[in-house]
C-alpha atoms as a PDB file:
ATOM      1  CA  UNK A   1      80.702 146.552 135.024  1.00  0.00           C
ATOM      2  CA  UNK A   2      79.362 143.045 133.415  1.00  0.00           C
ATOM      3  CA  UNK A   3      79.902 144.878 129.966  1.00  0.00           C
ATOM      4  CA  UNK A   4      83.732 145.844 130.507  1.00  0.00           C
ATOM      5  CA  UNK A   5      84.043 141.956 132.073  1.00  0.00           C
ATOM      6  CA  UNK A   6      82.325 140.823 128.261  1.00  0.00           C
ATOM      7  CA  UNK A   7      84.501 143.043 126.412  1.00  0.00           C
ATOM      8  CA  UNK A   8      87.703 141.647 128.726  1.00  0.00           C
ATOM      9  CA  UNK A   9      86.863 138.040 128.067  1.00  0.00           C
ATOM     10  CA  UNK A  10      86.252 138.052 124.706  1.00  0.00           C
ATOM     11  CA  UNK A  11      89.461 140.758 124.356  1.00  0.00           C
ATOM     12  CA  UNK A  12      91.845 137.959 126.083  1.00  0.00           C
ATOM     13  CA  UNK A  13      90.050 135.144 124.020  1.00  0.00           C
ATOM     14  CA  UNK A  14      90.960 136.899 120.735  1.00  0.00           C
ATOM     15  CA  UNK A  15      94.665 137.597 122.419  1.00  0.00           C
ATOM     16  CA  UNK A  16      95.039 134.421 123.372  1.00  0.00           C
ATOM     17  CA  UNK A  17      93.813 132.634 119.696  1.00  0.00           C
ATOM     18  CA  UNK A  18      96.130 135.416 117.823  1.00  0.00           C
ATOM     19  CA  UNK A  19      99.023 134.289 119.848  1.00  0.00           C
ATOM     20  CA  UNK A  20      98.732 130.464 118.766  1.00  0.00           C
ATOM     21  CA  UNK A  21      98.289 131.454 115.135  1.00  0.00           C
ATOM     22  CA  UNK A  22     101.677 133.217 115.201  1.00  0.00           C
ATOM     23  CA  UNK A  23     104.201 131.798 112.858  1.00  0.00           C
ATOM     24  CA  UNK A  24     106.707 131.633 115.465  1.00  0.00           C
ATOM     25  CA  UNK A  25     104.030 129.026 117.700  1.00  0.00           C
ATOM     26  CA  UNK A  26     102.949 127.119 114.963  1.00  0.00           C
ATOM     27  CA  UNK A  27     107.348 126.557 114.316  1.00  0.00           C
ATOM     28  CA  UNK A  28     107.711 125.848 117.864  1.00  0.00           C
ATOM     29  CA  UNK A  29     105.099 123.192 117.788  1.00  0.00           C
ATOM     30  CA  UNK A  30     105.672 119.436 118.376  1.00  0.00           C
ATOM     31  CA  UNK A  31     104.123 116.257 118.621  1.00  0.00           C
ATOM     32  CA  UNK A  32     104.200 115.690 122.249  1.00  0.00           C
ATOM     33  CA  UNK A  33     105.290 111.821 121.193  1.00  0.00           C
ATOM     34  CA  UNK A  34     106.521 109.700 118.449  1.00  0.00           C
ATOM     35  CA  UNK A  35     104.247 107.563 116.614  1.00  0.00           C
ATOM     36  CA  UNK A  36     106.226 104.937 114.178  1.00  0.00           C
ATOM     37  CA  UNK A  37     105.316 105.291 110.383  1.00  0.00           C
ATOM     38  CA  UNK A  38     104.964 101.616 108.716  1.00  0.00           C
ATOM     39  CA  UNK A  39     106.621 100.852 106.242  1.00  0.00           C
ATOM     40  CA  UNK A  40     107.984  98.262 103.715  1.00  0.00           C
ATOM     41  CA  UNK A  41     111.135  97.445 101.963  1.00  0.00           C
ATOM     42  CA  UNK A  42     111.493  97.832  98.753  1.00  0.00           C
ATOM     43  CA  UNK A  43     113.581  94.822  96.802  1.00  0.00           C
ATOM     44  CA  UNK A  44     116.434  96.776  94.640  1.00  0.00           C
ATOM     45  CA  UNK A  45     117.218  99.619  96.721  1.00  0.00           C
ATOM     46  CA  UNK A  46     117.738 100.742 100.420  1.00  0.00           C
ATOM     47  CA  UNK A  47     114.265 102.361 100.178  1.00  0.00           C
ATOM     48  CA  UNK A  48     110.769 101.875 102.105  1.00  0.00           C
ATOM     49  CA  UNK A  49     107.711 102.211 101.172  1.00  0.00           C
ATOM     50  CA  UNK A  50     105.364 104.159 103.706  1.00  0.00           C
ATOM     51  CA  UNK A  51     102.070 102.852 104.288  1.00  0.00           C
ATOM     52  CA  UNK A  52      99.237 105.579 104.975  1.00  0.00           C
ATOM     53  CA  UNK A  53      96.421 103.101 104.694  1.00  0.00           C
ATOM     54  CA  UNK A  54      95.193  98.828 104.421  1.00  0.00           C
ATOM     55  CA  UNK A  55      92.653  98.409 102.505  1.00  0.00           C
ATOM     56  CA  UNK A  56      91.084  94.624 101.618  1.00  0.00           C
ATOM     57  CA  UNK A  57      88.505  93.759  99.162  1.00  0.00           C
ATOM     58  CA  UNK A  58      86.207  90.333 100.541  1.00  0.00           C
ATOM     59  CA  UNK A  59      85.442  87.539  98.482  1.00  0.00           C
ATOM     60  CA  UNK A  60      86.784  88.640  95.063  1.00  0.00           C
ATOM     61  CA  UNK A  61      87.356  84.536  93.921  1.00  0.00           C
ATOM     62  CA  UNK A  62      83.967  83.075  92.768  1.00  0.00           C
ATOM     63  CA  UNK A  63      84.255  80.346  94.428  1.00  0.00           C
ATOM     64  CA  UNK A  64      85.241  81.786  98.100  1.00  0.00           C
ATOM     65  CA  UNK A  65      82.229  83.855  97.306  1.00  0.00           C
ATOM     66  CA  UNK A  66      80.538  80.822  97.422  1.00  0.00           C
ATOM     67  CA  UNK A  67      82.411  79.301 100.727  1.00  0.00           C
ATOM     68  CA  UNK A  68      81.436  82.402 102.593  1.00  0.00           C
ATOM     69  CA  UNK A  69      77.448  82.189 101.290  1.00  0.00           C
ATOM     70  CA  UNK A  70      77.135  84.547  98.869  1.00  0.00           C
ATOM     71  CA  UNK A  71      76.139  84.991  95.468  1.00  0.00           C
ATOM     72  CA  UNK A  72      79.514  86.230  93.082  1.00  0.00           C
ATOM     73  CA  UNK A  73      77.015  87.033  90.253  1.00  0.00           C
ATOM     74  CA  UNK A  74      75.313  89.551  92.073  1.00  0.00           C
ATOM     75  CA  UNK A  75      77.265  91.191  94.738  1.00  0.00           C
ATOM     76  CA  UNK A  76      79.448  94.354  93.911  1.00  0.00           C
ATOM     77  CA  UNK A  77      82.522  95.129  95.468  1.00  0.00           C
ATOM     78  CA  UNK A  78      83.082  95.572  99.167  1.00  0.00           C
ATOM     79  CA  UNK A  79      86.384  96.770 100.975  1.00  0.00           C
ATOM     80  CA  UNK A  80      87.139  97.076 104.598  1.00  0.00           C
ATOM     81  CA  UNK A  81      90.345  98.185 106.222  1.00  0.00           C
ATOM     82  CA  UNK A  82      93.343  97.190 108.782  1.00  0.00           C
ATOM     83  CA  UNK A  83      95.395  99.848 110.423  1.00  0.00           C
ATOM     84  CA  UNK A  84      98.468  99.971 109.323  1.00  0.00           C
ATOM     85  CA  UNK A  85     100.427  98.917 112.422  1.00  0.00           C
ATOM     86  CA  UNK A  86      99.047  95.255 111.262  1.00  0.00           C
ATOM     87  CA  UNK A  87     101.444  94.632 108.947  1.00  0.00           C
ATOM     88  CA  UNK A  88     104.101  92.004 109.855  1.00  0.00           C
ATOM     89  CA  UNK A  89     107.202  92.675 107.324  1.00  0.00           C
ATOM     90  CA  UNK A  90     108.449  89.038 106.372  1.00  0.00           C
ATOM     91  CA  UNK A  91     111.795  88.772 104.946  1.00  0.00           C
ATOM     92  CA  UNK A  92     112.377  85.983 101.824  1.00  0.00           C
ATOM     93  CA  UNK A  93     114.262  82.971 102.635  1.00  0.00           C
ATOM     94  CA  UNK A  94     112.751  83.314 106.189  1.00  0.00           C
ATOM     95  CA  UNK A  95     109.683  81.624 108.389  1.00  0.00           C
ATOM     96  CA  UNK A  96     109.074  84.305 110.670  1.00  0.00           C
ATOM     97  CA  UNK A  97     106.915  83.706 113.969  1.00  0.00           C
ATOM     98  CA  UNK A  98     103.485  84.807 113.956  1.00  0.00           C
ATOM     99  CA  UNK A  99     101.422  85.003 117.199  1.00  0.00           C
ATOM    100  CA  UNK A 100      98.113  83.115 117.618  1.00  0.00           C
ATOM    101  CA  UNK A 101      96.051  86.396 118.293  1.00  0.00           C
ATOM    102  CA  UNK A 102      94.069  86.478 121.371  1.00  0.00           C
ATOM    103  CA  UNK A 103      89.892  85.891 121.482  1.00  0.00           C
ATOM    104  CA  UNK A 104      90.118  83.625 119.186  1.00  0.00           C
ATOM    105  CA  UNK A 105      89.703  79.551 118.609  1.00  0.00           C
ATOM    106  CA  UNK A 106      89.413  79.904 114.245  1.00  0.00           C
ATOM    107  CA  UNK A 107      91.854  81.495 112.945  1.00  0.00           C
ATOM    108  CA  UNK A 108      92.130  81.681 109.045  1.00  0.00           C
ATOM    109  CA  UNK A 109      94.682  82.198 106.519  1.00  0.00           C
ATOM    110  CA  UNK A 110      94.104  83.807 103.613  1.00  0.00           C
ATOM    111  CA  UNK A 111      96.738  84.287 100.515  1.00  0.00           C
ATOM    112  CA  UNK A 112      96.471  87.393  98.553  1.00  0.00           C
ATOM    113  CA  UNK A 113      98.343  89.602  96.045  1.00  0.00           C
ATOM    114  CA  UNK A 114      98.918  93.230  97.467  1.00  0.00           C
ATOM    115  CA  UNK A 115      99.254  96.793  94.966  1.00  0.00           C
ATOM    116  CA  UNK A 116     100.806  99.823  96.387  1.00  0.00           C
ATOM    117  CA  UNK A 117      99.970 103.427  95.312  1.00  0.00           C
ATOM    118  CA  UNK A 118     102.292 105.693  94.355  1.00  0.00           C
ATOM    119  CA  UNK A 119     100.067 108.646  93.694  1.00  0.00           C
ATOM    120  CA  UNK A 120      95.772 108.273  94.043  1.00  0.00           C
ATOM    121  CA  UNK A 121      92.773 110.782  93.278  1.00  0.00           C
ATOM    122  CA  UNK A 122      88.787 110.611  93.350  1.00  0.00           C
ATOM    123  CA  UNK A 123      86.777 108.772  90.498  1.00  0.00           C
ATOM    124  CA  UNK A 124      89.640 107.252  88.873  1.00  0.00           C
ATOM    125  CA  UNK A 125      88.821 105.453  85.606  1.00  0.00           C
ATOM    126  CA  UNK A 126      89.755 101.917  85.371  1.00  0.00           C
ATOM    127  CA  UNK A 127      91.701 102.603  82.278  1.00  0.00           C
ATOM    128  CA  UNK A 128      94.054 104.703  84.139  1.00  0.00           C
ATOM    129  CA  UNK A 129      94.064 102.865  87.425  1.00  0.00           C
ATOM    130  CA  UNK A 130      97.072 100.940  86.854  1.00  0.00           C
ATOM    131  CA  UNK A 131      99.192 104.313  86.305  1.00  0.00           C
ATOM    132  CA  UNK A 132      98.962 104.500  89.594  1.00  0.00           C
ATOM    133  CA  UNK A 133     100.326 101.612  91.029  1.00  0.00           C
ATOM    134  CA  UNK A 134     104.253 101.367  92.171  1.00  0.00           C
ATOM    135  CA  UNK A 135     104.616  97.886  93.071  1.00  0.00           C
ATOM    136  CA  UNK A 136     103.369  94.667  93.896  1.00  0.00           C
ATOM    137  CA  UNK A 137     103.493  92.088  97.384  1.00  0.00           C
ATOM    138  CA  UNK A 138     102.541  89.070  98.556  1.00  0.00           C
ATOM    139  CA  UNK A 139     100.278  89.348 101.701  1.00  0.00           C
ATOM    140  CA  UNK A 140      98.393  87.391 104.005  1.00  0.00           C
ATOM    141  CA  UNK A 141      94.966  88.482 105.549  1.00  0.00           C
ATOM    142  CA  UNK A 142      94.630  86.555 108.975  1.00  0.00           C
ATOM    143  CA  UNK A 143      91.277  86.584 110.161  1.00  0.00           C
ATOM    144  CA  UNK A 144      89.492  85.545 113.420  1.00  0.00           C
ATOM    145  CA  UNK A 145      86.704  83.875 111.922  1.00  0.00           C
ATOM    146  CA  UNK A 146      84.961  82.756 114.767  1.00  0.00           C
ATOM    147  CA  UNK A 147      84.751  86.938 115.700  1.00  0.00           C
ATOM    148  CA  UNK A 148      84.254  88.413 112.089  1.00  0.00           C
ATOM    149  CA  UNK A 149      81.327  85.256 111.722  1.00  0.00           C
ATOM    150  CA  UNK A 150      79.414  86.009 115.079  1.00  0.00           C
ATOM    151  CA  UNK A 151      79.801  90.250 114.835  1.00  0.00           C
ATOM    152  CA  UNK A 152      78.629  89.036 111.093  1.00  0.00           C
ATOM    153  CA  UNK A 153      75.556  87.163 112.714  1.00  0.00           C
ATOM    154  CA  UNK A 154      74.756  89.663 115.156  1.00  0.00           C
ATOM    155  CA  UNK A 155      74.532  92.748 112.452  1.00  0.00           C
ATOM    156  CA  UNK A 156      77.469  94.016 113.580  1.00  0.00           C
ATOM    157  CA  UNK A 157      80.540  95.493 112.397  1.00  0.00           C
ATOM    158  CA  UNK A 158      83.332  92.434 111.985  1.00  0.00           C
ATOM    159  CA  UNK A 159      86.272  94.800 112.280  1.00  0.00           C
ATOM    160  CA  UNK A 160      87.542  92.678 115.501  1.00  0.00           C
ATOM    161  CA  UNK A 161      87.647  89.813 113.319  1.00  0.00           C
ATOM    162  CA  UNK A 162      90.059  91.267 110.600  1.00  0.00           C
ATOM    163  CA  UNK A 163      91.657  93.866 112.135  1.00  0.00           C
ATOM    164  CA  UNK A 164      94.420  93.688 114.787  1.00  0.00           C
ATOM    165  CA  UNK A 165      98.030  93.203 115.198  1.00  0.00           C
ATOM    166  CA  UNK A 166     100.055  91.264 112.968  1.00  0.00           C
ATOM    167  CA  UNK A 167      96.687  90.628 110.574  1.00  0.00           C
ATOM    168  CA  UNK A 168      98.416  91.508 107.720  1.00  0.00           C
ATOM    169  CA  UNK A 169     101.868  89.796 107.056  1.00  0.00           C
ATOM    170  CA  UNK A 170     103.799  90.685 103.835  1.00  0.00           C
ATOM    171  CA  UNK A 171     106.586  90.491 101.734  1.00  0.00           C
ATOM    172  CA  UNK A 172     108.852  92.955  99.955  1.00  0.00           C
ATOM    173  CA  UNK A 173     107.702  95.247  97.658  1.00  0.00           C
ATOM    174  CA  UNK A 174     108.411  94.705  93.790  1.00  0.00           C
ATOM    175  CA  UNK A 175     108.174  97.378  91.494  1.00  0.00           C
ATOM    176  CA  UNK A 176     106.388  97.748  88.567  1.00  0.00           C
ATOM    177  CA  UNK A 177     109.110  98.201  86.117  1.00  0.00           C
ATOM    178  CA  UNK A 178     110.850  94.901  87.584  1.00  0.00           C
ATOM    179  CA  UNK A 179     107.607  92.282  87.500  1.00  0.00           C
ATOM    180  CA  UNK A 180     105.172  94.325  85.824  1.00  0.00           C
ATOM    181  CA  UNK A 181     101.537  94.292  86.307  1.00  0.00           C
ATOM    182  CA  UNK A 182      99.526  91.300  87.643  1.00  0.00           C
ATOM    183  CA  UNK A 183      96.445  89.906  85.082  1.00  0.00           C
ATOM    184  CA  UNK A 184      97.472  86.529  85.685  1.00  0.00           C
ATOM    185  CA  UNK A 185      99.402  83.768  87.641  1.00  0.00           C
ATOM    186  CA  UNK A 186      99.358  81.148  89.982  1.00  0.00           C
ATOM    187  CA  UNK A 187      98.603  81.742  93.424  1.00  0.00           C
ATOM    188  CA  UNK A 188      98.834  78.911  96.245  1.00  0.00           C
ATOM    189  CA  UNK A 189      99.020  78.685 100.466  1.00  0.00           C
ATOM    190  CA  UNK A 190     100.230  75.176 101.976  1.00  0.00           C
ATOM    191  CA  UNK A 191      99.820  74.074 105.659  1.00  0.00           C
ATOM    192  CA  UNK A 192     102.652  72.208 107.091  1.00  0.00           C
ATOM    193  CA  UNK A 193     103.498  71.053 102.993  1.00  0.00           C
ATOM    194  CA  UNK A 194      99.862  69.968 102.325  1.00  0.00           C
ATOM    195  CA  UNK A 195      98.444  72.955  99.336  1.00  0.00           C
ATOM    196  CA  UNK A 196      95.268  74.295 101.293  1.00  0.00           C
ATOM    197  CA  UNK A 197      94.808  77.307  98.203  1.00  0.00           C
ATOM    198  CA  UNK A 198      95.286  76.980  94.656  1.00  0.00           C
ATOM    199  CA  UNK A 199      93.912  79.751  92.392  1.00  0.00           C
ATOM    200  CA  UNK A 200      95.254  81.718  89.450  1.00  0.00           C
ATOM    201  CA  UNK A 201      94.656  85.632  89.536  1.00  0.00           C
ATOM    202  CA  UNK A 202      92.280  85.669  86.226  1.00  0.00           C
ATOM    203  CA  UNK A 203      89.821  83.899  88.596  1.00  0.00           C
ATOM    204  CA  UNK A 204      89.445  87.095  90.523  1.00  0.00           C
ATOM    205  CA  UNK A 205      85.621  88.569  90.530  1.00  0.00           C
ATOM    206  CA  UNK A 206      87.138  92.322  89.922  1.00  0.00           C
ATOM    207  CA  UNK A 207      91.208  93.143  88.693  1.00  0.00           C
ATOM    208  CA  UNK A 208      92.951  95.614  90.412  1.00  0.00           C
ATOM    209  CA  UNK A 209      92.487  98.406  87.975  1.00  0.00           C
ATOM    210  CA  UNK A 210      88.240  97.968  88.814  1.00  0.00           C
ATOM    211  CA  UNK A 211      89.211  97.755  92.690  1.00  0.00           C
ATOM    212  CA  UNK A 212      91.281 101.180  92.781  1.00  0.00           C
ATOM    213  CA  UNK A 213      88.825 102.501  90.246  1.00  0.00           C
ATOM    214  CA  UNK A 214      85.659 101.126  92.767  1.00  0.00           C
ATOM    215  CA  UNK A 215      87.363 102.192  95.683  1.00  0.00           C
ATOM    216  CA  UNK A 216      88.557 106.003  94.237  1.00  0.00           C
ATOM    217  CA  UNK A 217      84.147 106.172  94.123  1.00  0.00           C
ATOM    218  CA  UNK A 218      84.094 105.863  98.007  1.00  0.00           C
ATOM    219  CA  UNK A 219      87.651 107.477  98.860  1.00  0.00           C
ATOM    220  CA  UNK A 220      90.151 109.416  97.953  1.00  0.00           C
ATOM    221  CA  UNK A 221      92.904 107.300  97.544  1.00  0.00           C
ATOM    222  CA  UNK A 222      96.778 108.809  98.365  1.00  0.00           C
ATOM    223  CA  UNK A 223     100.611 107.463  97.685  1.00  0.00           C
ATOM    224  CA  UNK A 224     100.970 105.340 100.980  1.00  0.00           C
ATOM    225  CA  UNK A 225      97.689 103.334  99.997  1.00  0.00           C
ATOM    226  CA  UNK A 226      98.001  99.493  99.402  1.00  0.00           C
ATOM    227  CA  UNK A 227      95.293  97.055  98.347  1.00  0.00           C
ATOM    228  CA  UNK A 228      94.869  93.266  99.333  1.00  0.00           C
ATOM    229  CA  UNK A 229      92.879  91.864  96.842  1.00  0.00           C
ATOM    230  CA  UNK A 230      91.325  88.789  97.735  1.00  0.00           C
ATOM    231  CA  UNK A 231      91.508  85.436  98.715  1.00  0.00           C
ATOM    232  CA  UNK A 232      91.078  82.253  96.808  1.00  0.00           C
ATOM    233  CA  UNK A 233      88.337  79.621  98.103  1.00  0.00           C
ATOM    234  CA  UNK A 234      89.643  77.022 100.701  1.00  0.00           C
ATOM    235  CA  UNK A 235      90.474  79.124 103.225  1.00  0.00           C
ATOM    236  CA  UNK A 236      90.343  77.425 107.089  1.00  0.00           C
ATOM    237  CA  UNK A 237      92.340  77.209 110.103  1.00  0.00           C
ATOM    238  CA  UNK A 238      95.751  77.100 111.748  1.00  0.00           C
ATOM    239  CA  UNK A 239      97.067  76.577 114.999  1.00  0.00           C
ATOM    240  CA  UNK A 240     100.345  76.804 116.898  1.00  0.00           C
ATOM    241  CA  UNK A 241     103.142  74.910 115.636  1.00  0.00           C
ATOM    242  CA  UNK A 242     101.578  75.202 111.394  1.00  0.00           C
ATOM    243  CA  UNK A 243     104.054  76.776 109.133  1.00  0.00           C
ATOM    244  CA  UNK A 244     102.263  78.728 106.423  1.00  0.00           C
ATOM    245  CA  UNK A 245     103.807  78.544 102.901  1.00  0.00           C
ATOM    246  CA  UNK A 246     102.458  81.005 100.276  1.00  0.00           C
ATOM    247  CA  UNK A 247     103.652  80.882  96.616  1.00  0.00           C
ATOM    248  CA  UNK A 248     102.670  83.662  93.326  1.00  0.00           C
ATOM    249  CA  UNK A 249     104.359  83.275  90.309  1.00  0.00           C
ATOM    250  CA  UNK A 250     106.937  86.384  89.892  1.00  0.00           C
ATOM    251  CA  UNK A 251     107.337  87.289  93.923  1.00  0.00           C
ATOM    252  CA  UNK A 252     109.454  85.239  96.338  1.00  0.00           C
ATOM    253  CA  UNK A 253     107.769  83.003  99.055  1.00  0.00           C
ATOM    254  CA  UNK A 254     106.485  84.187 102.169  1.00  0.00           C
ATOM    255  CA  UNK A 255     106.120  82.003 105.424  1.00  0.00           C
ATOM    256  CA  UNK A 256     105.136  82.347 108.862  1.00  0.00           C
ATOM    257  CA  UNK A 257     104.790  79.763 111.395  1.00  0.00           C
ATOM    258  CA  UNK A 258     101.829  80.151 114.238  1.00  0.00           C
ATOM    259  CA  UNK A 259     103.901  80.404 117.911  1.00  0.00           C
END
């Protein structure tokens, strides 16, 4: 009796897992909501650009290196990420309103030049990095810096302190074969009209070809995939009412002002 129940059981299990194998199920399924892809305009055509993942390098400028208290000469390359639901599309010729996040009383700006993939791969060499960039942005990285600095003093993860909504405002997407590739050229935030950042993009600690190459090592990297790649040294706070201005030669302006 207990061996015809075994062979009954296991009988309807195998019934049961051959029926949701079936070509016809696996048609029928369907996600049992929507979930919104991200994604970013692209300046030329009526095109997005999907976003599959954020990644950020930290303190890639010698000098903010040195304004966060470390040592640029020593320290490889780190990345964290955002999700991708951060990103705050701002249009050119426009200030758009950016919440003061909550849990906060520091909150940071920080100017950066983004690169989007258009295809990826594992252990990519730096000499063929650049092959697989489509375009280029201008980003911001808000940060909660009182949160990423005490998670940072506590040995703990800082991800609440760089990662939540609207941490990642950007502009449109330029292509490659409009501004070409990025080696060089002024990069600058203002507060309220008063320059806060001024950097050029040769000052970075590691280009973009060595930060998709570097970050290939640790993941695969996909089309979808965009880079912020550091910050510039004076980075410091905003509040409600400050209108952000950020300026790199080639891309149009992007502001936000804190509501």
């Amino acid at each position: 009796m207990a061996a015809s129940r075994r062979h009954f059981i296991a009988g309807s299990a195998a019934a049961a897992a051959g029926s949701l194998a079936t070509p016809a199920a696996a048609q029928a399924a369907k996600p049992v909501f929507a979930v919104a892809q991200t994604t970013i305009p692209i300046v030329g055509t009526t095109d997005v650009f999907p976003v599959r993942r954020i990644y950020c390098i930290g303190r890639n400028y010698a000098a903010h290196a040195r304004e966060m208290g470390s040592d640029p000469t020593r320290e490889p390359p780190f990345f964290f990420q955002k999700p991708t639901d951060a990103i705050q599309f701002v249009a050119p010729g426009t200030v758009a309103d950016h919440p003061y996040p909550t849990l906060t009383s520091n909150y940071h700006y920080e100017v950066e030049l983004v690169a989007a993939l258009k295809s990826g791969g594992r252990d990519i060499p730096i000499e063929k990095a650049l092959d697989h960039v489509y375009g280029y942005a201008l980003g911001l990285d808000m940060t909660r810096r009182d949160l990423q600095r005490a998670m940072g003093n506590e040995k703990k993860p800082w991800e609440i302190g760089k990662s939540f909504d609207r941490s990642a405002p950007i502009g449109p997407l330029h292509r490659v074969e409009q501004v070409g590739h990025f080696a060089d050229g002024a990069i600058s935030l203002a507060v309220n009209g008063t320059v806060k950042q001024n950097a050029t993009l040769k000052h970075m600690i590691w280009s973009v070809a060595e930060q998709i190459s570097r970050l290939s090592a640790a993941n695969e990297l996909f089309a979808g995939d965009i880079i912020y790649s550091g910050t510039p040294e004076n980075v410091g706070p905003v509040v409600k009412g400050d209108v952000i201005l950020c300026k790199l030669d080639k891309l149009p302006d992007l502001s936000i002002k804190i509501v």
